[in-house]
PDB file of N, CA and C in Angstrom:
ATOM      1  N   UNK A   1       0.843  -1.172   0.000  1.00  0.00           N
ATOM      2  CA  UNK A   1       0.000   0.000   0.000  1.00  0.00           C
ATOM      3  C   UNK A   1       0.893   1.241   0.000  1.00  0.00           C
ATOM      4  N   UNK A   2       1.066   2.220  -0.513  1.00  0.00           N
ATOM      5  CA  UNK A   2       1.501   3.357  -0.993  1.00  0.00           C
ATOM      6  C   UNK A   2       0.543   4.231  -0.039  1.00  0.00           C
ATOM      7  N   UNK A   3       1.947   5.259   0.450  1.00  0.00           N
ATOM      8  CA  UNK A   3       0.718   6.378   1.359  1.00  0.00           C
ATOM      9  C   UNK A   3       2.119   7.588   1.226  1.00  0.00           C
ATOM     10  N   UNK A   4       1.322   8.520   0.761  1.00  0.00           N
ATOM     11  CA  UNK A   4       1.058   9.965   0.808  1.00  0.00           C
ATOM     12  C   UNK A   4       1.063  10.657   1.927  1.00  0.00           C
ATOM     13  N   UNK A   5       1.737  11.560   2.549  1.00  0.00           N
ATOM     14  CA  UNK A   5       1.600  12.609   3.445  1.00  0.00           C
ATOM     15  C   UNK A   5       2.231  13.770   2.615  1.00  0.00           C
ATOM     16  N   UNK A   6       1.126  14.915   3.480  1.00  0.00           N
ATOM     17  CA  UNK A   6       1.825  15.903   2.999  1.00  0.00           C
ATOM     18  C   UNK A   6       1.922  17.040   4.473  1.00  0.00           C
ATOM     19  N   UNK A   7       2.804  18.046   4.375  1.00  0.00           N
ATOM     20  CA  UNK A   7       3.478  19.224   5.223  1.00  0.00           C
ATOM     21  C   UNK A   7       2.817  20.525   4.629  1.00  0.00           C
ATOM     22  N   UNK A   8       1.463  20.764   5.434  1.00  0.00           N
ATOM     23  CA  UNK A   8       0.838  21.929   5.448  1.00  0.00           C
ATOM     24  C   UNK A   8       0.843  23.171   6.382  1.00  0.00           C
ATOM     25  N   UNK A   9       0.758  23.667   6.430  1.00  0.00           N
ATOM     26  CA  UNK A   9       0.997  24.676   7.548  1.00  0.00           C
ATOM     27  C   UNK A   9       1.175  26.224   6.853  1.00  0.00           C
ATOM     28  N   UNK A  10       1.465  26.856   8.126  1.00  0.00           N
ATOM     29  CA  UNK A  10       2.040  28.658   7.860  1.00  0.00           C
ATOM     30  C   UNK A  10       3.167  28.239   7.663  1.00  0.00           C
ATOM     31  N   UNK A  11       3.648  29.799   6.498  1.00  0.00           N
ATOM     32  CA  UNK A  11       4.959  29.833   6.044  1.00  0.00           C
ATOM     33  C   UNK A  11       5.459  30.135   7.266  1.00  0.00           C
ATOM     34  N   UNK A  12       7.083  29.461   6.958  1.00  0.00           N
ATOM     35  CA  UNK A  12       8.061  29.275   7.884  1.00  0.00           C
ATOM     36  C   UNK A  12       7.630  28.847   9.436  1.00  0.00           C
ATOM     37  N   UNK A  13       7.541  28.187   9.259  1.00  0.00           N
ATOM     38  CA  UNK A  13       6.663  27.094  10.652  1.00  0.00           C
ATOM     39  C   UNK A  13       7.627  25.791  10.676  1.00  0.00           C
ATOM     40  N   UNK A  14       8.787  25.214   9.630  1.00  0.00           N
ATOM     41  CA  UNK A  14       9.216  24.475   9.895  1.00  0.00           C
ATOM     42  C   UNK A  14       9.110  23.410   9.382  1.00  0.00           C
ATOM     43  N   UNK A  15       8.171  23.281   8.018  1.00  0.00           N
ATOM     44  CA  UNK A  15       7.875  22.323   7.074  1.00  0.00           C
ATOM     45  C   UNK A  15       8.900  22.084   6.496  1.00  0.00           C
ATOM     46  N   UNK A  16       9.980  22.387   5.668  1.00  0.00           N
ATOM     47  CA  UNK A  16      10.861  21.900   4.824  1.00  0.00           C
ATOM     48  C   UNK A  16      12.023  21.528   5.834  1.00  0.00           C
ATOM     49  N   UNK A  17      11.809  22.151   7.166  1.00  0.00           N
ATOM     50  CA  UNK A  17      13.149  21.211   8.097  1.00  0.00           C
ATOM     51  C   UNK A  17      12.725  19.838   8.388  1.00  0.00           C
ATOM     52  N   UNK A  18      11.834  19.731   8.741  1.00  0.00           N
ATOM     53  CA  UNK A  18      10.646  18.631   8.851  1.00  0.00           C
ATOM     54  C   UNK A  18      10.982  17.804   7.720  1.00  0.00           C
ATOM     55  N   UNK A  19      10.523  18.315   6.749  1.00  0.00           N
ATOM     56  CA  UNK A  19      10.761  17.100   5.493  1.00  0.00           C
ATOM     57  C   UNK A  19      12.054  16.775   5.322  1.00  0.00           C
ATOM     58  N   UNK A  20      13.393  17.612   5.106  1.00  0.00           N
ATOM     59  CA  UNK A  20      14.946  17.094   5.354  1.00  0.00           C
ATOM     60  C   UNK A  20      15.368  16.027   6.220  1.00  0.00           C
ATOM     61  N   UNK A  21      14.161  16.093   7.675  1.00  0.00           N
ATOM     62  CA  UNK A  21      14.579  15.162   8.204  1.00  0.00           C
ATOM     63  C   UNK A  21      13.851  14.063   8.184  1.00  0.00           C
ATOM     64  N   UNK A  22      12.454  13.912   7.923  1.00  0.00           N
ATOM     65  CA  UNK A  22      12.027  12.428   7.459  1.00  0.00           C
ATOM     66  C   UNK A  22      12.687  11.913   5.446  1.00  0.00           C
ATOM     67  N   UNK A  23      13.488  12.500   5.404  1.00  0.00           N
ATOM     68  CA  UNK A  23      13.722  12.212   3.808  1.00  0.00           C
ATOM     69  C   UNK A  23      15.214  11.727   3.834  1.00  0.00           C
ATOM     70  N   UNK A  24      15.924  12.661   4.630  1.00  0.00           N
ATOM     71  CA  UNK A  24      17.504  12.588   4.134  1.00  0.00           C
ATOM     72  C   UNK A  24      17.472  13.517   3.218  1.00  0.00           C
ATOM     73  N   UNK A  25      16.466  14.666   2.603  1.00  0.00           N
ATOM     74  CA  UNK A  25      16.816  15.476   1.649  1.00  0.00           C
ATOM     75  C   UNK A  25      17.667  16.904   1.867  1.00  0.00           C
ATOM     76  N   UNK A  26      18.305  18.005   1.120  1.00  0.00           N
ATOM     77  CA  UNK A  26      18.686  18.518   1.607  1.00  0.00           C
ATOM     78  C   UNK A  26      18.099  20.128   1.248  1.00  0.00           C
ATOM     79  N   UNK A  27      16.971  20.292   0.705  1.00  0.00           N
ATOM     80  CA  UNK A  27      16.285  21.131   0.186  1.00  0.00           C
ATOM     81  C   UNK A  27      16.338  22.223   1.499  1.00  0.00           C
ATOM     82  N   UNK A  28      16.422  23.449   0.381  1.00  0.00           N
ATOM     83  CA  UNK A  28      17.016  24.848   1.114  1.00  0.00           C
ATOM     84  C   UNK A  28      16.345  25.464   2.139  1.00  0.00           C
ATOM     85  N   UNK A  29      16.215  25.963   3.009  1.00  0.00           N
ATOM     86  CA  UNK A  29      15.663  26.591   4.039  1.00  0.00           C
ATOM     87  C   UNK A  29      15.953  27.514   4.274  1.00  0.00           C
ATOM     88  N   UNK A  30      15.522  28.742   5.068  1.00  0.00           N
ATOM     89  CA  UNK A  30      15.700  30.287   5.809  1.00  0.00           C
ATOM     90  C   UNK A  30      15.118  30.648   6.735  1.00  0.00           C
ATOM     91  N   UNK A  31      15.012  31.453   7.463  1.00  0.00           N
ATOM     92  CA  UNK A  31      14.349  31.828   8.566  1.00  0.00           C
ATOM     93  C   UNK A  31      13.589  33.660   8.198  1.00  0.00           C
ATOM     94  N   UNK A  32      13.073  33.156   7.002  1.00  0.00           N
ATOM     95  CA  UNK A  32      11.904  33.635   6.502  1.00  0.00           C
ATOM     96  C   UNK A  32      11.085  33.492   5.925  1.00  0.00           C
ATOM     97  N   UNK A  33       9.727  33.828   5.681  1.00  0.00           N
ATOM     98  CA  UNK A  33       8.606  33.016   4.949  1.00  0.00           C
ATOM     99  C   UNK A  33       9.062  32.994   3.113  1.00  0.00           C
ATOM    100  N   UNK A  34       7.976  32.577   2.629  1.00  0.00           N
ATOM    101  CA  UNK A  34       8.375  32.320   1.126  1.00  0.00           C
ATOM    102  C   UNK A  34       9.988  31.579   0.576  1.00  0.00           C
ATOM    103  N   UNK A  35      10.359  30.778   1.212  1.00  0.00           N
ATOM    104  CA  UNK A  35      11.604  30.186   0.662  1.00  0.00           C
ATOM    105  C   UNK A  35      11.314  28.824   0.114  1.00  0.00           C
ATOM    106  N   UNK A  36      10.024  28.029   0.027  1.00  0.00           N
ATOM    107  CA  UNK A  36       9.635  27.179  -0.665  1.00  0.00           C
ATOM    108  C   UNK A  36       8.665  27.599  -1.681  1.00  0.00           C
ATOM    109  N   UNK A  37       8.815  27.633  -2.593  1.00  0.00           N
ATOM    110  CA  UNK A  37       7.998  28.097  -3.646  1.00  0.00           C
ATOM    111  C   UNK A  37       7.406  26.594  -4.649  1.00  0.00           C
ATOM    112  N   UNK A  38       7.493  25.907  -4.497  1.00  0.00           N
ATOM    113  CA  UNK A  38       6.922  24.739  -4.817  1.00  0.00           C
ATOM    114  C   UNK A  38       6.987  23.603  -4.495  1.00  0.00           C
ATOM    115  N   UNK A  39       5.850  22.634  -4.568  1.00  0.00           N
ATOM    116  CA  UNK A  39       6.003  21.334  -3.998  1.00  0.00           C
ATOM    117  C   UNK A  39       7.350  20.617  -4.296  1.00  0.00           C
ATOM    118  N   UNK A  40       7.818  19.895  -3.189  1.00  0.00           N
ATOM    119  CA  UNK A  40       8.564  19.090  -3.299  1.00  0.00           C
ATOM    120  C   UNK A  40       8.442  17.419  -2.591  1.00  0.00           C
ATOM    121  N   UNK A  41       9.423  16.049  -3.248  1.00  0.00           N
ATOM    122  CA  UNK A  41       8.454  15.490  -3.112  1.00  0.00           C
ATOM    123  C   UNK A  41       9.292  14.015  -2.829  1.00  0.00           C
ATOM    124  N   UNK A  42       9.690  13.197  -1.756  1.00  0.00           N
ATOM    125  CA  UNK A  42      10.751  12.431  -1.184  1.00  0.00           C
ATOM    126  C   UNK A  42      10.061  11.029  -0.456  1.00  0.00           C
ATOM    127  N   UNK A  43      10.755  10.181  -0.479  1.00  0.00           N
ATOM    128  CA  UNK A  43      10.540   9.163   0.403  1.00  0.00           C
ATOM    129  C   UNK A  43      11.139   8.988   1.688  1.00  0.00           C
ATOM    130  N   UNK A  44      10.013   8.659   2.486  1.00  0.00           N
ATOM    131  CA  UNK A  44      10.473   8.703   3.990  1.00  0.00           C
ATOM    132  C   UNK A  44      11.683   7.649   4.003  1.00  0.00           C
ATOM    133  N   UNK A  45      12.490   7.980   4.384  1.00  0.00           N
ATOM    134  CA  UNK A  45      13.970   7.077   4.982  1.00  0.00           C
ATOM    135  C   UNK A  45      13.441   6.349   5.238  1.00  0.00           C
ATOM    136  N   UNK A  46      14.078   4.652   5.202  1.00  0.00           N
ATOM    137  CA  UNK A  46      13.541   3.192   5.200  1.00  0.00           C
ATOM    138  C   UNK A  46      11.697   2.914   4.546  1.00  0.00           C
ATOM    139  N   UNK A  47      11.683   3.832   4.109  1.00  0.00           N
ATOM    140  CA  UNK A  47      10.313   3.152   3.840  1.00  0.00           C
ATOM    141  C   UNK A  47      10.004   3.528   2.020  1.00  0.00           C
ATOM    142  N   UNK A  48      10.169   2.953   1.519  1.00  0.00           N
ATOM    143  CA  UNK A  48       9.473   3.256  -0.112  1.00  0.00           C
ATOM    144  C   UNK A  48       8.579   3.256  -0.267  1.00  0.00           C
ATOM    145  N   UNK A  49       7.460   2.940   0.327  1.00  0.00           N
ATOM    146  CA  UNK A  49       6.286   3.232  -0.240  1.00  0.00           C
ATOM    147  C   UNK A  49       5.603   4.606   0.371  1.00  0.00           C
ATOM    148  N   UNK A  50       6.417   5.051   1.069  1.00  0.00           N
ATOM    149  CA  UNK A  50       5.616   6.247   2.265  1.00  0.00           C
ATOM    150  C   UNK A  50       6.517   7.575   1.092  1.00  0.00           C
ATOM    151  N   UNK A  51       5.535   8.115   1.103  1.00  0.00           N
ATOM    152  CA  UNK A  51       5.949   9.660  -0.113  1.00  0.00           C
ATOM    153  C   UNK A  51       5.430  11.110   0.959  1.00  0.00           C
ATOM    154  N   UNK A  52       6.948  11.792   1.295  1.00  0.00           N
ATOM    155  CA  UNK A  52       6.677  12.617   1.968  1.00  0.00           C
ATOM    156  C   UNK A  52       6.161  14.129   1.096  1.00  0.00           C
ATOM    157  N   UNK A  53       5.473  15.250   1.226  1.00  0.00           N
ATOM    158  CA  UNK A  53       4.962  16.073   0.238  1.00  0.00           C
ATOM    159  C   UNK A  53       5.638  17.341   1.041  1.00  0.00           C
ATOM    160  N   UNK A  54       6.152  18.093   0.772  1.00  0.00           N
ATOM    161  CA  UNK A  54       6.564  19.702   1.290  1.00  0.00           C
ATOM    162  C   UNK A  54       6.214  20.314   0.347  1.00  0.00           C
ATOM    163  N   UNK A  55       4.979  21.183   1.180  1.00  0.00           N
ATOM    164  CA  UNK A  55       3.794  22.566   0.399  1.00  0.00           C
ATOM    165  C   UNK A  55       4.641  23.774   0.644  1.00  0.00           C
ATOM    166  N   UNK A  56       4.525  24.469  -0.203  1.00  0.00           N
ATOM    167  CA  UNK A  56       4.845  26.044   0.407  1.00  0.00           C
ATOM    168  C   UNK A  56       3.706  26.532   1.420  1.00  0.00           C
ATOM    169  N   UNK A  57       3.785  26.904   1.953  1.00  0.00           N
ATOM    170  CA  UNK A  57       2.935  28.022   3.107  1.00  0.00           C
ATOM    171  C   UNK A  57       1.757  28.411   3.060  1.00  0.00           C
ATOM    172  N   UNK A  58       1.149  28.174   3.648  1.00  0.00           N
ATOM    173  CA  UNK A  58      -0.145  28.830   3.272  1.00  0.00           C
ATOM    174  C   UNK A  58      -0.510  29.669   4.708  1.00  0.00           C
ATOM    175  N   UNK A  59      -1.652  30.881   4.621  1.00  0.00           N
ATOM    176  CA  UNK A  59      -1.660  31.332   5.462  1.00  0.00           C
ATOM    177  C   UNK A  59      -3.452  31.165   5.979  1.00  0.00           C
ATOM    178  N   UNK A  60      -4.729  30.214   5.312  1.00  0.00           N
ATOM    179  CA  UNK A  60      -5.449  29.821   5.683  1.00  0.00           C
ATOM    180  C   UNK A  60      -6.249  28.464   4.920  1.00  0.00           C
ATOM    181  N   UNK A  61      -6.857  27.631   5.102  1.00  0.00           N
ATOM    182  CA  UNK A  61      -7.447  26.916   4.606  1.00  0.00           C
ATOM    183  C   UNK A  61      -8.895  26.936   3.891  1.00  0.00           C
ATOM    184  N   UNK A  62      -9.151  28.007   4.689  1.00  0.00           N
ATOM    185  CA  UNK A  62     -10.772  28.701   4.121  1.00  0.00           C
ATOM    186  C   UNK A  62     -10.969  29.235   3.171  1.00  0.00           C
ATOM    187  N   UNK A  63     -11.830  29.216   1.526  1.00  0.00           N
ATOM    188  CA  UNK A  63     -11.921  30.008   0.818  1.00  0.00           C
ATOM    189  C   UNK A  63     -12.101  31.514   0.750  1.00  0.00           C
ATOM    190  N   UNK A  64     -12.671  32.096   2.508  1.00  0.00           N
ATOM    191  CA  UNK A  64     -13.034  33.291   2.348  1.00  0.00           C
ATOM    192  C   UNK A  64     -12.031  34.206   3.166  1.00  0.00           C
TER     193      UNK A  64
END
């Protein structure tokens, strides 16, 4: 079975450190918002079928 997660949240909250470390990846970081500008997209260390997702930022979930 194949499973999907993904890293949602507010910008700069810590999502792409998060994903470096369930991945082994080494994708760039800052300690300011907007430094992920698009999905990126890794397998959790020891596991191949688990696909980790790093979103850029969002600042609500609500359409309005």
């Amino acid at each position: 079975m194949k499973v999907k997660i993904a890293l949602a949240g507010n910008p700069n909250s810590g999502k792409s450190t998060l994903f470096n470390a369930l991945t082994g990846s080494n994708q760039f970081v800052g300690n300011w918002p907007g430094v992920t500008v698009e999905k990126k997209e890794g397998k959790l260390k020891g596991h191949d079928n688990v696909t980790i997702v790093d979103l850029p930022g969002i600042y609500s979930l609500s359409p309005y």
